[in-house]
PDB file of N, CA and C in Angstrom:
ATOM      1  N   UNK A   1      56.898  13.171  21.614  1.00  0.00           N
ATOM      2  CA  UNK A   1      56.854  11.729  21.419  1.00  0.00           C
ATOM      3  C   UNK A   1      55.395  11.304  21.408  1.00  0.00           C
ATOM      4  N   UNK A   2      54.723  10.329  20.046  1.00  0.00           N
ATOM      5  CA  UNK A   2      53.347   9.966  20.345  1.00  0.00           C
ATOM      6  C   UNK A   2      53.604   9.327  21.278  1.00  0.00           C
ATOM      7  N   UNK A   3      52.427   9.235  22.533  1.00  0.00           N
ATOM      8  CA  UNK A   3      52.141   8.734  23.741  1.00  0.00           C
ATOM      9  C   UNK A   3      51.489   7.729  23.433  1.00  0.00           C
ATOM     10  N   UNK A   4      51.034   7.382  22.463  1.00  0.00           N
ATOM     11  CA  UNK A   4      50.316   5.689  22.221  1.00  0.00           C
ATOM     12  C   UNK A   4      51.494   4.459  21.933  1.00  0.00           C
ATOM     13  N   UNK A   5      52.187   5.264  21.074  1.00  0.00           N
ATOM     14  CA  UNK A   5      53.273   4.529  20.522  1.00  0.00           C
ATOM     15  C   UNK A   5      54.725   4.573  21.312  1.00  0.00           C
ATOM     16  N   UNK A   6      54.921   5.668  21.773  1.00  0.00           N
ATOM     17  CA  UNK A   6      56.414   5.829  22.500  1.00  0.00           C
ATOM     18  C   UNK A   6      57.756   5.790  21.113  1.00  0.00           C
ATOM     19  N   UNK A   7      57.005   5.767  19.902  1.00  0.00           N
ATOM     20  CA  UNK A   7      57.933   6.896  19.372  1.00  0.00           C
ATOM     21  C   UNK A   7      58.233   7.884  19.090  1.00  0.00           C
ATOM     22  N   UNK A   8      59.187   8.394  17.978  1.00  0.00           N
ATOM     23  CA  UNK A   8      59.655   9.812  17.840  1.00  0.00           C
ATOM     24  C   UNK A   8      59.034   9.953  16.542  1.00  0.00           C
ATOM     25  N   UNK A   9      58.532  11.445  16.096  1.00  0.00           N
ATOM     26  CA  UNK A   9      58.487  11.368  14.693  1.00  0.00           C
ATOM     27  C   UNK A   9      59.989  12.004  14.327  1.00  0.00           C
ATOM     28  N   UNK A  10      60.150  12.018  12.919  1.00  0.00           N
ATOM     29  CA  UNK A  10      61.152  12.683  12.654  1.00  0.00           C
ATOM     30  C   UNK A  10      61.752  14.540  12.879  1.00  0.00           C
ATOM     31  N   UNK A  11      60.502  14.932  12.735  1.00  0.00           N
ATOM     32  CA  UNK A  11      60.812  16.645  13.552  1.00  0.00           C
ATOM     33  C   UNK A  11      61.509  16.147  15.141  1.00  0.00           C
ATOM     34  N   UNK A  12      60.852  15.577  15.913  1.00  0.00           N
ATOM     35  CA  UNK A  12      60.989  15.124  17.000  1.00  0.00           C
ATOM     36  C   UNK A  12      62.531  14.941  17.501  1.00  0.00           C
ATOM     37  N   UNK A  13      62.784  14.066  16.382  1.00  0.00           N
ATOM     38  CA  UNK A  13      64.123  13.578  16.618  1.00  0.00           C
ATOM     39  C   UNK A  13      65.081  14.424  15.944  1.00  0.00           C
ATOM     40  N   UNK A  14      65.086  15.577  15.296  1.00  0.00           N
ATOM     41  CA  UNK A  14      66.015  16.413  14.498  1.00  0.00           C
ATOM     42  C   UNK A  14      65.508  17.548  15.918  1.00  0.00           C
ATOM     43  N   UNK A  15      65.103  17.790  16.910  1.00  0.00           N
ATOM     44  CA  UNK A  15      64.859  18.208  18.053  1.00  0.00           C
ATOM     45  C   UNK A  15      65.364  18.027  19.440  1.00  0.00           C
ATOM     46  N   UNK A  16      65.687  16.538  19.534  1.00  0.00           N
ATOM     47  CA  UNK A  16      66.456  15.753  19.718  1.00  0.00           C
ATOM     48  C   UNK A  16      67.550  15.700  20.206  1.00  0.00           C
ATOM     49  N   UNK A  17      68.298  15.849  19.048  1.00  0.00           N
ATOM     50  CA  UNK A  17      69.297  15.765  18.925  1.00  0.00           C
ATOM     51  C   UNK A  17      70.403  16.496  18.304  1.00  0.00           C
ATOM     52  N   UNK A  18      70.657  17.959  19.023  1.00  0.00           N
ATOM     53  CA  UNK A  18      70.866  18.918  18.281  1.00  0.00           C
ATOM     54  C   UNK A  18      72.071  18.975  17.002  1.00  0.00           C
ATOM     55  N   UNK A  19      73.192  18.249  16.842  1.00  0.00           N
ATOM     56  CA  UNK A  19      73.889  18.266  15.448  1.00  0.00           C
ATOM     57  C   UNK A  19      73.078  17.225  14.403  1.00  0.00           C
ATOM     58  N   UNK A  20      72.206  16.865  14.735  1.00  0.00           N
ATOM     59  CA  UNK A  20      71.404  16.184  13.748  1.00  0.00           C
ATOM     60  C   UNK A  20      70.342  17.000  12.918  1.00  0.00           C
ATOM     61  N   UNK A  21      70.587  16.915  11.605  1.00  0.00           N
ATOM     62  CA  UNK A  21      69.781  17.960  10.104  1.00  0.00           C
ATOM     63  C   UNK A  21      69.348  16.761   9.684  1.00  0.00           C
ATOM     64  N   UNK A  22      67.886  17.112   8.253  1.00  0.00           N
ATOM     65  CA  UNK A  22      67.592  16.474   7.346  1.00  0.00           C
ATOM     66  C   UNK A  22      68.454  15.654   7.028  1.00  0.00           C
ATOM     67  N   UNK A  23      69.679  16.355   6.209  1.00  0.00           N
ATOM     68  CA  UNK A  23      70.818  15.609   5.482  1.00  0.00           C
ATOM     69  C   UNK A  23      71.456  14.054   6.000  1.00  0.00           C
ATOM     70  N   UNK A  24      71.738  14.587   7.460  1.00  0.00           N
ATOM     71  CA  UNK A  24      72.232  13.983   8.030  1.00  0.00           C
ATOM     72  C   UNK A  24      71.661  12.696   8.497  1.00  0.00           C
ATOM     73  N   UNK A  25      70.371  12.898   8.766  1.00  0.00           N
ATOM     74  CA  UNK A  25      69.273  11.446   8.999  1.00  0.00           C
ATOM     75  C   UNK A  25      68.858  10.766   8.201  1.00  0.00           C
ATOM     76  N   UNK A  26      69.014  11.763   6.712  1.00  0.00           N
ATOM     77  CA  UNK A  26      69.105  10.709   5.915  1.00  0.00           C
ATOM     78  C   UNK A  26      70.090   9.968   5.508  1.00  0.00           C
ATOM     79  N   UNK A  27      71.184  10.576   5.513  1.00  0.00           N
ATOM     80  CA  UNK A  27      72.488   9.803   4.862  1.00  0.00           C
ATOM     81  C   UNK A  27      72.405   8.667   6.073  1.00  0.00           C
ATOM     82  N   UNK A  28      72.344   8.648   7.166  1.00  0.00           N
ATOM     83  CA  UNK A  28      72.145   7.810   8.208  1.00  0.00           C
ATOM     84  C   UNK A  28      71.391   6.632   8.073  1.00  0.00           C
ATOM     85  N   UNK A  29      70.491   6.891   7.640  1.00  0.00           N
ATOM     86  CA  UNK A  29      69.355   5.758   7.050  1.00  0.00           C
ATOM     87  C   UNK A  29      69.222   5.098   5.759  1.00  0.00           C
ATOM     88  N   UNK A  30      70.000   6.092   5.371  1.00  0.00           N
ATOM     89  CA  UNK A  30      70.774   5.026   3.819  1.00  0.00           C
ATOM     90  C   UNK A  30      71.611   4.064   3.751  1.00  0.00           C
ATOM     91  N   UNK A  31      72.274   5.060   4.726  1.00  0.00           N
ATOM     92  CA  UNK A  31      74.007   3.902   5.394  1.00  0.00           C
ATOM     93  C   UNK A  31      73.119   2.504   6.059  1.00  0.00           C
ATOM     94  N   UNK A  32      72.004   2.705   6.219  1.00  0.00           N
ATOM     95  CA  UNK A  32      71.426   1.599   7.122  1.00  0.00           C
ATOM     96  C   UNK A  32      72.171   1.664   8.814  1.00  0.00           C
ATOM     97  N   UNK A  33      72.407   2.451   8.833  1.00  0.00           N
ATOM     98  CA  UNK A  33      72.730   2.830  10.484  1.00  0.00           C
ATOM     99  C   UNK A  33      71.948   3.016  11.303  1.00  0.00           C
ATOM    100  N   UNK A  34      70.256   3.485  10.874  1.00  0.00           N
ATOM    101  CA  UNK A  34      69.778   3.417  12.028  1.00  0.00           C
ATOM    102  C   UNK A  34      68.436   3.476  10.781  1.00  0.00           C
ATOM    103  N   UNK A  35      67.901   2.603  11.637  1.00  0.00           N
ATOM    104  CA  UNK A  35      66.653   2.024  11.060  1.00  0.00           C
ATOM    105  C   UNK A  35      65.060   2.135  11.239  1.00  0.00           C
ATOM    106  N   UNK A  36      64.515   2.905  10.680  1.00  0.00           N
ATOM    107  CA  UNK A  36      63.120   3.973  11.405  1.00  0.00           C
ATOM    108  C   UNK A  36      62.273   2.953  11.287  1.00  0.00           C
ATOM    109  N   UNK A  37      61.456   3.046  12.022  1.00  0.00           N
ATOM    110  CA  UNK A  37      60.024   1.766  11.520  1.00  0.00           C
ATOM    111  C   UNK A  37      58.955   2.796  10.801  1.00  0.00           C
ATOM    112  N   UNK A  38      58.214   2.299  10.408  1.00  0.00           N
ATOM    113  CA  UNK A  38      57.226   2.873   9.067  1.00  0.00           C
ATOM    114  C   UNK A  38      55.561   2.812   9.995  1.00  0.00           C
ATOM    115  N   UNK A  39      55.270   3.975  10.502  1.00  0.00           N
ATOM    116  CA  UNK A  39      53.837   4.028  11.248  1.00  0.00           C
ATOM    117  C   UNK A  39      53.140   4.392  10.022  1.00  0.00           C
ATOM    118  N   UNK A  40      53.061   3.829   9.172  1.00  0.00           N
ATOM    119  CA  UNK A  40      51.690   4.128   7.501  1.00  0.00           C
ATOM    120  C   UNK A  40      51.771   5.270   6.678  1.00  0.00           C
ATOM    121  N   UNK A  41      51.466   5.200   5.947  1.00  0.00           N
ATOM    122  CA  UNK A  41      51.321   6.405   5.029  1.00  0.00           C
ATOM    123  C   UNK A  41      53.100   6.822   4.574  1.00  0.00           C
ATOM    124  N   UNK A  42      53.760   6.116   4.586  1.00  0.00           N
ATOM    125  CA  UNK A  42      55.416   6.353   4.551  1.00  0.00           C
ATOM    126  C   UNK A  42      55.671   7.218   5.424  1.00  0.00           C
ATOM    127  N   UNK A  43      55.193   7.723   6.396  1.00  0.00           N
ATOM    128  CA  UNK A  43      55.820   8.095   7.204  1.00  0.00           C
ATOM    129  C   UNK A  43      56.655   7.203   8.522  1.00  0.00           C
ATOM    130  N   UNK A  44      58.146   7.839   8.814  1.00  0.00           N
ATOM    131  CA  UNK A  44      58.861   7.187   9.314  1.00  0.00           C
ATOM    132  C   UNK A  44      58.973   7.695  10.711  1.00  0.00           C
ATOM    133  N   UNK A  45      59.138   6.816  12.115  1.00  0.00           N
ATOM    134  CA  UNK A  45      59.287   6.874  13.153  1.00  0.00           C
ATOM    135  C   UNK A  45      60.725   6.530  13.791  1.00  0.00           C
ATOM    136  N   UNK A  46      60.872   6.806  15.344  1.00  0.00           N
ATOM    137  CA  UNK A  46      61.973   6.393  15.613  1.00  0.00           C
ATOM    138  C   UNK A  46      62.177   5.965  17.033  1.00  0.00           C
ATOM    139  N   UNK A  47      62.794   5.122  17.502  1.00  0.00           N
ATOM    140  CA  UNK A  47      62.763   4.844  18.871  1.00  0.00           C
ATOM    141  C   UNK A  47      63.217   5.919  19.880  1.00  0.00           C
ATOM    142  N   UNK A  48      63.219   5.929  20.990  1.00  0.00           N
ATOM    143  CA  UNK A  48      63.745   6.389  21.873  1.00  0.00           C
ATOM    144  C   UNK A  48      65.257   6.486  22.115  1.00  0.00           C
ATOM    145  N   UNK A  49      66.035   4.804  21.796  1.00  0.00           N
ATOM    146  CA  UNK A  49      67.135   4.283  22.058  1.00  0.00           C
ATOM    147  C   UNK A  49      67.915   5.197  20.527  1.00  0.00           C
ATOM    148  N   UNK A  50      66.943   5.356  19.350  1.00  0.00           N
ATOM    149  CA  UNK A  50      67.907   6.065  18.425  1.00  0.00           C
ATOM    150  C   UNK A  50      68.316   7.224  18.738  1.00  0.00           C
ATOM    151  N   UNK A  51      67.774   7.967  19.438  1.00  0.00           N
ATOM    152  CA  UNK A  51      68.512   9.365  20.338  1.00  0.00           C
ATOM    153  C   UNK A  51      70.009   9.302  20.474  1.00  0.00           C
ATOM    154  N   UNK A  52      70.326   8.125  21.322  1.00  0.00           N
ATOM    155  CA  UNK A  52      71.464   7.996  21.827  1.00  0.00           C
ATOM    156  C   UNK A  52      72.750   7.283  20.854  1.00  0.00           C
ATOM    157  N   UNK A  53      71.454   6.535  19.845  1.00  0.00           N
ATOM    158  CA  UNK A  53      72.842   5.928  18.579  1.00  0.00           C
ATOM    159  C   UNK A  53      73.080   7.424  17.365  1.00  0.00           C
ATOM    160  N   UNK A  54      71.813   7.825  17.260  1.00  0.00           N
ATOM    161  CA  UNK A  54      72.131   9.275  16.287  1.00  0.00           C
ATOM    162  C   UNK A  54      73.466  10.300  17.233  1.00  0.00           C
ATOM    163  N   UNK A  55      73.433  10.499  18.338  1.00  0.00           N
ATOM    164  CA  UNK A  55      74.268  11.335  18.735  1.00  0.00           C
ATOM    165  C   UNK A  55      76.123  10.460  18.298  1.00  0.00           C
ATOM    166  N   UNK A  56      76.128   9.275  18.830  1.00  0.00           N
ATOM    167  CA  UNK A  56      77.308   8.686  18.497  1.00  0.00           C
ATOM    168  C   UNK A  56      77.583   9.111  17.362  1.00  0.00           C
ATOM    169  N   UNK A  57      76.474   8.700  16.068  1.00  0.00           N
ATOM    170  CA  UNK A  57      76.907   8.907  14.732  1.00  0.00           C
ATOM    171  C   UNK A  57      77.283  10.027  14.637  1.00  0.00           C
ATOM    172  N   UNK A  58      76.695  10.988  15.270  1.00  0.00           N
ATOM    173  CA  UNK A  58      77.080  12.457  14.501  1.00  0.00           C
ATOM    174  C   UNK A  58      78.545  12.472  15.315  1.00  0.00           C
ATOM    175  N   UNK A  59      78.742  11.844  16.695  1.00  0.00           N
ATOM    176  CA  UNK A  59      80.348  11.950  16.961  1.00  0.00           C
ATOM    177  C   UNK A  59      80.999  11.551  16.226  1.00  0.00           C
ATOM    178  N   UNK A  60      80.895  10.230  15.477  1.00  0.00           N
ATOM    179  CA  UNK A  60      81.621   9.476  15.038  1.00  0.00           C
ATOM    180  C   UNK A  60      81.937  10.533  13.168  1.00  0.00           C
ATOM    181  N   UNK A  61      81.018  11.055  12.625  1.00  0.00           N
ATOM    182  CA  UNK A  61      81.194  11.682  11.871  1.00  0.00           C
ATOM    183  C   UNK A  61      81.711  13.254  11.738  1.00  0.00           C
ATOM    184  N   UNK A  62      81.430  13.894  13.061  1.00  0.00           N
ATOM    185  CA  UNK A  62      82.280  15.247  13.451  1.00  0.00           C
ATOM    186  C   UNK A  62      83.933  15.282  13.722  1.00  0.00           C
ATOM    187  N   UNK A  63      84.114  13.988  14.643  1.00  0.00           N
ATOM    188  CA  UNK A  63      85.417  13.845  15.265  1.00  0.00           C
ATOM    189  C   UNK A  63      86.018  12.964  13.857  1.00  0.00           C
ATOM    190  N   UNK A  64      85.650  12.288  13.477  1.00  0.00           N
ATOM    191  CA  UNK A  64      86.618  11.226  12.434  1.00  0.00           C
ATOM    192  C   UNK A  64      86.356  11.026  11.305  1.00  0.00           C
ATOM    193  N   UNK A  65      85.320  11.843  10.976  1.00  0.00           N
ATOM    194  CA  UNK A  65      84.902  11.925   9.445  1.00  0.00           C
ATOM    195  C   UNK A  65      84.948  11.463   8.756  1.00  0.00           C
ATOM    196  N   UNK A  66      84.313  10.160   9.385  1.00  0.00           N
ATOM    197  CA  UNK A  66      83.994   8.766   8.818  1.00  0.00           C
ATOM    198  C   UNK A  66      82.860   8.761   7.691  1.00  0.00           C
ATOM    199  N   UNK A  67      83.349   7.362   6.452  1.00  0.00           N
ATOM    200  CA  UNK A  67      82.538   7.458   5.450  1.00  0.00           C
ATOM    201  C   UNK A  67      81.206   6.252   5.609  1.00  0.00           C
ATOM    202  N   UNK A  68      79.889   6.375   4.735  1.00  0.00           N
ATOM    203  CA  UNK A  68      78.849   5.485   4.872  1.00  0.00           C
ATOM    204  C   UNK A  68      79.713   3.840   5.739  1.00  0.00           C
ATOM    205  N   UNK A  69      80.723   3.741   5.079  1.00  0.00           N
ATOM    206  CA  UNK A  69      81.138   2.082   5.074  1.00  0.00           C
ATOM    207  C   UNK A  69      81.710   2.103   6.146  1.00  0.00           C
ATOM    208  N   UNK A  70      82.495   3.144   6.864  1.00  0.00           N
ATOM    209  CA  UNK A  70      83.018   2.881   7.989  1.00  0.00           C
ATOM    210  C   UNK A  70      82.135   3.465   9.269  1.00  0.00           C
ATOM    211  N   UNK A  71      81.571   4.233   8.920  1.00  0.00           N
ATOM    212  CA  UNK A  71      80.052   4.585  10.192  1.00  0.00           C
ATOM    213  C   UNK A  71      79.574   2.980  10.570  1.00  0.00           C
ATOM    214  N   UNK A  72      79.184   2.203   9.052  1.00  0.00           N
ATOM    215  CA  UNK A  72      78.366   0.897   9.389  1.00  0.00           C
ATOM    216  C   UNK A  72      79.440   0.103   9.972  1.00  0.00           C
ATOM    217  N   UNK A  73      80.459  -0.023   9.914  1.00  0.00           N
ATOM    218  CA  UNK A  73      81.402  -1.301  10.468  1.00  0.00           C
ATOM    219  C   UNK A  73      81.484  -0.788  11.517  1.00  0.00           C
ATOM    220  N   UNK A  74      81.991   0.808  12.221  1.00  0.00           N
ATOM    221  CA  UNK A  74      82.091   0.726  13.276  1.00  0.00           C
ATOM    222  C   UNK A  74      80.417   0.730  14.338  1.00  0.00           C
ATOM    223  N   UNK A  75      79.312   1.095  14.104  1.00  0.00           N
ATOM    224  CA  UNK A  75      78.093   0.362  14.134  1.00  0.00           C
ATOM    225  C   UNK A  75      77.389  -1.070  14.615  1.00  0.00           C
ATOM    226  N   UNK A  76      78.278  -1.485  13.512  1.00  0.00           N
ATOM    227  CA  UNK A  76      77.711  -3.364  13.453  1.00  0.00           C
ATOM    228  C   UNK A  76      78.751  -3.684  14.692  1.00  0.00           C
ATOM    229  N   UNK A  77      79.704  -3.356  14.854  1.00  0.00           N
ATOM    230  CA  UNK A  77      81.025  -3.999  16.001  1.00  0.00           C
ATOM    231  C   UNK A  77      80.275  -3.464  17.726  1.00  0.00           C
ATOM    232  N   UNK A  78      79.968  -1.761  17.753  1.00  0.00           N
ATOM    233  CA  UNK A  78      78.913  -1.543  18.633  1.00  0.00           C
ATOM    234  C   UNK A  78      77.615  -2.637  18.907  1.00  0.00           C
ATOM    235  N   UNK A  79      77.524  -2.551  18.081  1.00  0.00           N
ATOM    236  CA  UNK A  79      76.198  -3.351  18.358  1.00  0.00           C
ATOM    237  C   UNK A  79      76.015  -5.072  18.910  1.00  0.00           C
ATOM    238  N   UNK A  80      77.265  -5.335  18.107  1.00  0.00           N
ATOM    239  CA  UNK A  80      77.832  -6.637  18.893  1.00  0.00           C
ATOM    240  C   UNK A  80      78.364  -6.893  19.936  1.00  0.00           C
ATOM    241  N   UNK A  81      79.076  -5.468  20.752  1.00  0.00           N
ATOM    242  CA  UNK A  81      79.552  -5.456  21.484  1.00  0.00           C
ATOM    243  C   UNK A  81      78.340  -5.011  22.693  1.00  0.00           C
ATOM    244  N   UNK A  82      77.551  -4.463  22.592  1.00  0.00           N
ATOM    245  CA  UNK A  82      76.188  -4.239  23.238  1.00  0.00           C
ATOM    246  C   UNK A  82      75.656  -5.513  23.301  1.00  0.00           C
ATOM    247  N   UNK A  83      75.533  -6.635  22.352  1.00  0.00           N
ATOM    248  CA  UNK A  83      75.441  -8.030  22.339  1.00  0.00           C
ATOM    249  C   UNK A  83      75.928  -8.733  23.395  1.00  0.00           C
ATOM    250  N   UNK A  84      77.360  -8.806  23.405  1.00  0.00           N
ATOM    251  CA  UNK A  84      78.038  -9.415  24.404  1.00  0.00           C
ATOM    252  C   UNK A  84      77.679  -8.725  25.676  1.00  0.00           C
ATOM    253  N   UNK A  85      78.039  -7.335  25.584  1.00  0.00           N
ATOM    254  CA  UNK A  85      77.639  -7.528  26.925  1.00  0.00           C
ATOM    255  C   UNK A  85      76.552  -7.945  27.987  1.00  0.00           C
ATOM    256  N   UNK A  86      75.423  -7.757  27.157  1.00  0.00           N
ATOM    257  CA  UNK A  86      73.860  -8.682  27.633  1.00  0.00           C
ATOM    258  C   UNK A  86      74.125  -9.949  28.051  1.00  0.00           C
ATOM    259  N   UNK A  87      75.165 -10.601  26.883  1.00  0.00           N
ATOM    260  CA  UNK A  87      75.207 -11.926  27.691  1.00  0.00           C
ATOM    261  C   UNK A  87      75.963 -12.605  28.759  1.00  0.00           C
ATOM    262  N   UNK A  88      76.966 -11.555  29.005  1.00  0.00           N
ATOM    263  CA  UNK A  88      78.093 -11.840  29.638  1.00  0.00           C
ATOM    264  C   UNK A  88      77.174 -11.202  31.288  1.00  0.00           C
ATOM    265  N   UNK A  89      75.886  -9.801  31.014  1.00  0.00           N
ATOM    266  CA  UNK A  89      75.463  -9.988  32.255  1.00  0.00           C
ATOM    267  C   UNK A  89      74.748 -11.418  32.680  1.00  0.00           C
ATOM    268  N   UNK A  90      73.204 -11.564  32.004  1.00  0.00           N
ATOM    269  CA  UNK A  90      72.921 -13.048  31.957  1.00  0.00           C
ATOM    270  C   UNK A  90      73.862 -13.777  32.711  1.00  0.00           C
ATOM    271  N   UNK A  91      74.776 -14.586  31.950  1.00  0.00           N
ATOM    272  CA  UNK A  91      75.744 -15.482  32.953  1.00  0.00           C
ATOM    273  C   UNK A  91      75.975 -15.080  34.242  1.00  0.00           C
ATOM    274  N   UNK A  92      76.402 -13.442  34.509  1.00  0.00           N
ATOM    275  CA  UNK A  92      76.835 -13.197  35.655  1.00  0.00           C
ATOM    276  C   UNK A  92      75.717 -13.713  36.636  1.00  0.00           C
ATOM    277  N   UNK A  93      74.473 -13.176  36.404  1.00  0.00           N
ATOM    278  CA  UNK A  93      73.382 -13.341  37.042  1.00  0.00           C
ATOM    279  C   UNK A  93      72.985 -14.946  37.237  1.00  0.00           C
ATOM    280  N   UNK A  94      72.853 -15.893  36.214  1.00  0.00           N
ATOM    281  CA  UNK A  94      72.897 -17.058  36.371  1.00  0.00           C
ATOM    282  C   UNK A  94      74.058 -17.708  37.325  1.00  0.00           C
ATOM    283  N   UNK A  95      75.190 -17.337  37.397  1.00  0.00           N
ATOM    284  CA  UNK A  95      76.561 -17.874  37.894  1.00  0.00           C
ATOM    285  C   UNK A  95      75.985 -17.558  39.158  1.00  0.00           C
ATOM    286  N   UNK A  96      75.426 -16.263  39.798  1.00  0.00           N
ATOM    287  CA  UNK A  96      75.232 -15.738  41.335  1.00  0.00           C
ATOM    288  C   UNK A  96      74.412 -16.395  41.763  1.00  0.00           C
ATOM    289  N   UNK A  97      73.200 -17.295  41.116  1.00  0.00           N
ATOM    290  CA  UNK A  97      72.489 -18.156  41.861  1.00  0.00           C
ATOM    291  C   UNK A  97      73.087 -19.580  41.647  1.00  0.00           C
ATOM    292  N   UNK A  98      73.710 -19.879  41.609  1.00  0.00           N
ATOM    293  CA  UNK A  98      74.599 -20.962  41.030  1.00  0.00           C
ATOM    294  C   UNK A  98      75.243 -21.314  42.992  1.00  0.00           C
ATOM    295  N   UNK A  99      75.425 -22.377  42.891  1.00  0.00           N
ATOM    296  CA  UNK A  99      75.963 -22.888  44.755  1.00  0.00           C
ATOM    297  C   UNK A  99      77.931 -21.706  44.497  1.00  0.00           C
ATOM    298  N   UNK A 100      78.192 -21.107  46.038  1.00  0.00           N
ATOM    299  CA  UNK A 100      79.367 -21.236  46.293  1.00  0.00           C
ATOM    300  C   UNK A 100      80.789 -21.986  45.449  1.00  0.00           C
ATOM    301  N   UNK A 101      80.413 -23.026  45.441  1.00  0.00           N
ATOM    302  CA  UNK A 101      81.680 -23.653  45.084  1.00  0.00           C
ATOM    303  C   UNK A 101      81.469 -24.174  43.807  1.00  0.00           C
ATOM    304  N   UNK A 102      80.152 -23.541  43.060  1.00  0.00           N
ATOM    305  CA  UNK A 102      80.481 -23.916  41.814  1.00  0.00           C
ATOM    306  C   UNK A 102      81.272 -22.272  41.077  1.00  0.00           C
ATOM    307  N   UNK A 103      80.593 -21.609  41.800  1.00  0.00           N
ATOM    308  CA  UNK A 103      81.493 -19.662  41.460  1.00  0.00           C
ATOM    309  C   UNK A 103      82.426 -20.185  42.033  1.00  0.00           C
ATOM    310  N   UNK A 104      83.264 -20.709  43.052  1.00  0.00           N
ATOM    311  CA  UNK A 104      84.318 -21.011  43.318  1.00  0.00           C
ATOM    312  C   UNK A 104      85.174 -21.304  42.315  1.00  0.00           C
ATOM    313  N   UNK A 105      84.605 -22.652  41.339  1.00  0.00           N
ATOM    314  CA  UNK A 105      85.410 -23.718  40.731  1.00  0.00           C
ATOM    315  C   UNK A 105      85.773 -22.360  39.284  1.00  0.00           C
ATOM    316  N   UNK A 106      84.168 -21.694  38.993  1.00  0.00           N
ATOM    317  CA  UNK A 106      84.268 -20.808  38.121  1.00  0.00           C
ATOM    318  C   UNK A 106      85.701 -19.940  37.610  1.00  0.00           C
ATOM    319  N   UNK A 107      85.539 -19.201  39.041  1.00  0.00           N
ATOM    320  CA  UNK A 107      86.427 -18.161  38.702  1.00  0.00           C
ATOM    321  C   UNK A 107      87.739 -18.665  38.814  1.00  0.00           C
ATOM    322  N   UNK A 108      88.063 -19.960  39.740  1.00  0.00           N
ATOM    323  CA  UNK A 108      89.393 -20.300  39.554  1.00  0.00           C
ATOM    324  C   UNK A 108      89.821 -20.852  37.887  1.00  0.00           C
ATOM    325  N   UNK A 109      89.040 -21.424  37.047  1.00  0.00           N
ATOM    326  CA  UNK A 109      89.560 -21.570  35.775  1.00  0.00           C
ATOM    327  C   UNK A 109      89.397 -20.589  35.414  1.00  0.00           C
ATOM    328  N   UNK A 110      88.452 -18.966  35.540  1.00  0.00           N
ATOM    329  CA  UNK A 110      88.743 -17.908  34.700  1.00  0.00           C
ATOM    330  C   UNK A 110      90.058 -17.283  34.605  1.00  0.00           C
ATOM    331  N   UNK A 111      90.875 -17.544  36.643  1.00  0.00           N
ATOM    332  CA  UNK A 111      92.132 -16.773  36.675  1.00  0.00           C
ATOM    333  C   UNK A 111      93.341 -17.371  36.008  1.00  0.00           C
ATOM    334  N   UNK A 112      92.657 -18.545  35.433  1.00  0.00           N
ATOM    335  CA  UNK A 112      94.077 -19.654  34.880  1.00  0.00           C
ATOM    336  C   UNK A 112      94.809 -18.819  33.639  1.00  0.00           C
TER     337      UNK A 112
END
């Protein structure tokens, strides 16, 4: 990993992540599934956090042999759902400094 930057280059990440090939990172990045940032010269980089979405993909494509269109839908729904849950912590955290009896009043309309 460059240590200035804290990304991956692409050897890096086909290192990585062992069912991940050429082929495969690219069809990945075509699908627009995972999205490299560009450190100059066209060469492409990769986060840290793509480690862990490249391995899904390659589950999601070993176990269910899923096509470009359904990798991205099931993807975009992940990713929303990684969404929600950020916000649903947020609230939690806001709600806990919040008085007693307003978490009181809270959770009694949640159990309704």
């Amino acid at each position: 990993m460059t240590e200035r930057t804290g990304f991956l280059s692409e050897e890096e990440m086909l290192a990585a992540v062992a069912r991940l090939d050429r082929p495969r990172l690219a069809r990945f990045v075509r699908a627009e599934v995972i999205r490299p940032a560009e450190a100059g010269g066209g060469r492409m980089v990769y986060r840290q956090l793509d480690i862990a979405r490249m391995e899904l993909l390659c589950d999601l494509c070993d176990d269910f042999d899923l096509d470009d269109t359904a990798l991205a839908v099931v993807m975009d729904l992940v990713d929303q759902l990684h969404g929600t849950r950020g916000d649903l912590v947020a609230l939690m955290r806001a709600l806990a400094e919040e008085p007693q009896e307003v978490r009181a009043r809270v959770m009694a309309r949640l159990t309704r």
